[in-house]
C-alpha atoms as a PDB file:
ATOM      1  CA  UNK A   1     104.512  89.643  97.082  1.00  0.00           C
ATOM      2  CA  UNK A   2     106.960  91.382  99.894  1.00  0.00           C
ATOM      3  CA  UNK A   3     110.319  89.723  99.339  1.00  0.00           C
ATOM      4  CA  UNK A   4     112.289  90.372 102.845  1.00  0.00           C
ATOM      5  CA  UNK A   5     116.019  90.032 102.642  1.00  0.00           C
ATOM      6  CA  UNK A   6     118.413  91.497 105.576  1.00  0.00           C
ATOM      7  CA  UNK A   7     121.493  93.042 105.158  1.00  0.00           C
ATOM      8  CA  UNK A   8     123.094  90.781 107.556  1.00  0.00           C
ATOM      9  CA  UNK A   9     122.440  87.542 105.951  1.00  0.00           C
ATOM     10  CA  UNK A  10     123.634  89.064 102.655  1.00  0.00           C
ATOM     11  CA  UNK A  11     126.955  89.924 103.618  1.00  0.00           C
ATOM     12  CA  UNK A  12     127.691  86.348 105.636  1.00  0.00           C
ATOM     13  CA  UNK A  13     126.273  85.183 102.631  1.00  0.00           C
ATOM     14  CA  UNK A  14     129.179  86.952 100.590  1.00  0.00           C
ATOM     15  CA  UNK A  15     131.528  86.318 103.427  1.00  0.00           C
ATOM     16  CA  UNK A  16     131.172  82.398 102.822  1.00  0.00           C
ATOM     17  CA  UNK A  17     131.842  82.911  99.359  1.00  0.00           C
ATOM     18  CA  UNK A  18     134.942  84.307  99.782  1.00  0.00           C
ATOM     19  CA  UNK A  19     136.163  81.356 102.502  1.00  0.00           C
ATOM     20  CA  UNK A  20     134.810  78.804  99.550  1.00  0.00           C
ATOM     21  CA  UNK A  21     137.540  80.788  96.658  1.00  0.00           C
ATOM     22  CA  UNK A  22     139.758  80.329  99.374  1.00  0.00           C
ATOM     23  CA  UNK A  23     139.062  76.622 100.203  1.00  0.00           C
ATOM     24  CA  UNK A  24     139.129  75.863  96.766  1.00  0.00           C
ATOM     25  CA  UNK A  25     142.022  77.708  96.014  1.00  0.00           C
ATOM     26  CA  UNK A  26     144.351  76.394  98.948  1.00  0.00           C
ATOM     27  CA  UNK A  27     142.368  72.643  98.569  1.00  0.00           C
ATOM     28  CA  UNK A  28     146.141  70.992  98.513  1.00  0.00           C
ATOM     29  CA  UNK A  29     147.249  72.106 101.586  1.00  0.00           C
ATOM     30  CA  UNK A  30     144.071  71.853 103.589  1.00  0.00           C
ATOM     31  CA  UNK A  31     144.507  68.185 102.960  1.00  0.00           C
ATOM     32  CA  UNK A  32     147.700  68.482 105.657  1.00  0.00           C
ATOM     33  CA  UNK A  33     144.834  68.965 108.033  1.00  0.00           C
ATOM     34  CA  UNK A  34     144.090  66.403 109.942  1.00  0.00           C
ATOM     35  CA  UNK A  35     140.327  64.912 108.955  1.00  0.00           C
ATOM     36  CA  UNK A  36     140.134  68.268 106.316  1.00  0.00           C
ATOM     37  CA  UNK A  37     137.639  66.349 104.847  1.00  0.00           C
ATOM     38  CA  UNK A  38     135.251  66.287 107.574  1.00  0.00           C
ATOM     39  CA  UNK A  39     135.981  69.931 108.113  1.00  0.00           C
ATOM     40  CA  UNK A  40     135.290  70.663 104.827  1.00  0.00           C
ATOM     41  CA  UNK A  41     131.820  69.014 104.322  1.00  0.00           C
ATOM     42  CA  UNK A  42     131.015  71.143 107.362  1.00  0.00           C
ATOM     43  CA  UNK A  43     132.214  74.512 106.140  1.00  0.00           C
ATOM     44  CA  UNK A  44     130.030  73.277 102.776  1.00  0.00           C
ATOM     45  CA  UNK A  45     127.038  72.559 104.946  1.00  0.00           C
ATOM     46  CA  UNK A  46     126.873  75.840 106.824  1.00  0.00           C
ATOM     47  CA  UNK A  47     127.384  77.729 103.595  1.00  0.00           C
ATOM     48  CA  UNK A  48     124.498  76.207 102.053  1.00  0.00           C
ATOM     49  CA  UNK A  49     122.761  77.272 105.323  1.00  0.00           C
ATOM     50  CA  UNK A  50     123.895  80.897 104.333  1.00  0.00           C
ATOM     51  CA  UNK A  51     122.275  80.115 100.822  1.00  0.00           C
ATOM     52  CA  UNK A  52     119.277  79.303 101.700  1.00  0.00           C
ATOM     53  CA  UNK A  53     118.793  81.774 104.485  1.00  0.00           C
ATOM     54  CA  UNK A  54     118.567  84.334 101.986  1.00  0.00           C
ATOM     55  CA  UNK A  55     116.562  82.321  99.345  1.00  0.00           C
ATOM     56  CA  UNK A  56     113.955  81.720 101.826  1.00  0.00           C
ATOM     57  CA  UNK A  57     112.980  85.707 101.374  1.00  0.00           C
ATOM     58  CA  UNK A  58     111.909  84.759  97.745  1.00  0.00           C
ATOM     59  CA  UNK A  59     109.883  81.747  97.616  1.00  0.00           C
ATOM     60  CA  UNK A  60     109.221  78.518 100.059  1.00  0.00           C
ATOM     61  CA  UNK A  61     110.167  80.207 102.908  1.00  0.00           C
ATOM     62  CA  UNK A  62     109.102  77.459 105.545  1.00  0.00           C
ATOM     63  CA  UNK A  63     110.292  74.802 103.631  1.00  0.00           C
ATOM     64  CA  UNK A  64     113.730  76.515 102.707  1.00  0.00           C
ATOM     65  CA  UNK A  65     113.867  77.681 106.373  1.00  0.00           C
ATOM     66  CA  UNK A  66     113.705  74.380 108.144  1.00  0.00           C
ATOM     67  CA  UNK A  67     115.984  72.559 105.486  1.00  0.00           C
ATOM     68  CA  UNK A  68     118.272  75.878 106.351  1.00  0.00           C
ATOM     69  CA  UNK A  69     118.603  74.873 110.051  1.00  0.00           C
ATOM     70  CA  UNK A  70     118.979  71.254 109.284  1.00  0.00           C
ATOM     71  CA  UNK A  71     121.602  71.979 107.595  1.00  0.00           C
ATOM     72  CA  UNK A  72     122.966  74.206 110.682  1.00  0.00           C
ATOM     73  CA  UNK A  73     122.405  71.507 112.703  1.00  0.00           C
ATOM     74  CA  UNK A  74     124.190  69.106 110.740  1.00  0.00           C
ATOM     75  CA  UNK A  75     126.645  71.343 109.540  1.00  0.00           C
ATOM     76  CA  UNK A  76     127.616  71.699 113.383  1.00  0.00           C
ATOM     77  CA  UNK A  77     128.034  68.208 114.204  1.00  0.00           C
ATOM     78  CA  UNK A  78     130.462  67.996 111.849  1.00  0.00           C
ATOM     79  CA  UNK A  79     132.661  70.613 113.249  1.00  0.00           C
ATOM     80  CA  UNK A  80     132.723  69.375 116.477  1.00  0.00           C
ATOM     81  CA  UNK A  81     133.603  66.260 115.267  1.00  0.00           C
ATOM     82  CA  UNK A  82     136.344  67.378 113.957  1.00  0.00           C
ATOM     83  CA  UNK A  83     137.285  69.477 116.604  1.00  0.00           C
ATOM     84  CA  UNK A  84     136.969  66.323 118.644  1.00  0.00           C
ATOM     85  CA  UNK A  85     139.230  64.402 116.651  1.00  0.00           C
ATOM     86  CA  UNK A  86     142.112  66.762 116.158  1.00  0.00           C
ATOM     87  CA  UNK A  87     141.784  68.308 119.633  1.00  0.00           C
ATOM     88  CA  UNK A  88     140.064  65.745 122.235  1.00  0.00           C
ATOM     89  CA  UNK A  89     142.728  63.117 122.175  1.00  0.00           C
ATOM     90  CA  UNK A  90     145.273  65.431 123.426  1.00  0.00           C
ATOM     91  CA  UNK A  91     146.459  64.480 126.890  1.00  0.00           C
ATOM     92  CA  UNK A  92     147.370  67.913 128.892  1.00  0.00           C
ATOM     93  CA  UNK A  93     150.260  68.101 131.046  1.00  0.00           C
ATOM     94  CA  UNK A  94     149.424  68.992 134.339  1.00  0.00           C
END
């Protein structure tokens, strides 16, 4: 069995880690976001996109792949949601 892992994935991989000790360690003042919450679940979603990008080169690798980009998907929506609600009701001054 061929296990394929790239570097790339690896390192966003460890690069999401590092925004999650961050989340987790600044979790009381992300709350003075507006709707942190929603960002949150989003950051959590994409991350466990990241995860399972690089399981999928060990085992289950279609089934891992397309939960992978539902959670991309998913993971998205919620971003722009939030973006949405903390940005779109803003009136511009023209």
């Amino acid at each position: 069995m061929v296990y394929e892992i790239f570097e790339n994935e690896v390192v966003m991989l460890l690069i999401g880690v590092g925004v999650l000790i961050f989340i987790l360690g600044s979790r009381p003042r992300l709350k003075d976001l507006p709707a942190s919450n929603i960002l949150i679940m989003g950051f959590y979603l994409l991350l466990v996109s990241w995860i399972l990008t690089v399981l999928e080169g060990f085992f289950w690798e279609e089934l891992l792949n397309y939960v992978e980009h539902a959670c991309y998907a998913v993971g998205s929506v919620f971003v722009a949601v939030w973006c949405w609600k903390v940005f779109g009701n803003r009136k511009e001054a023209l």
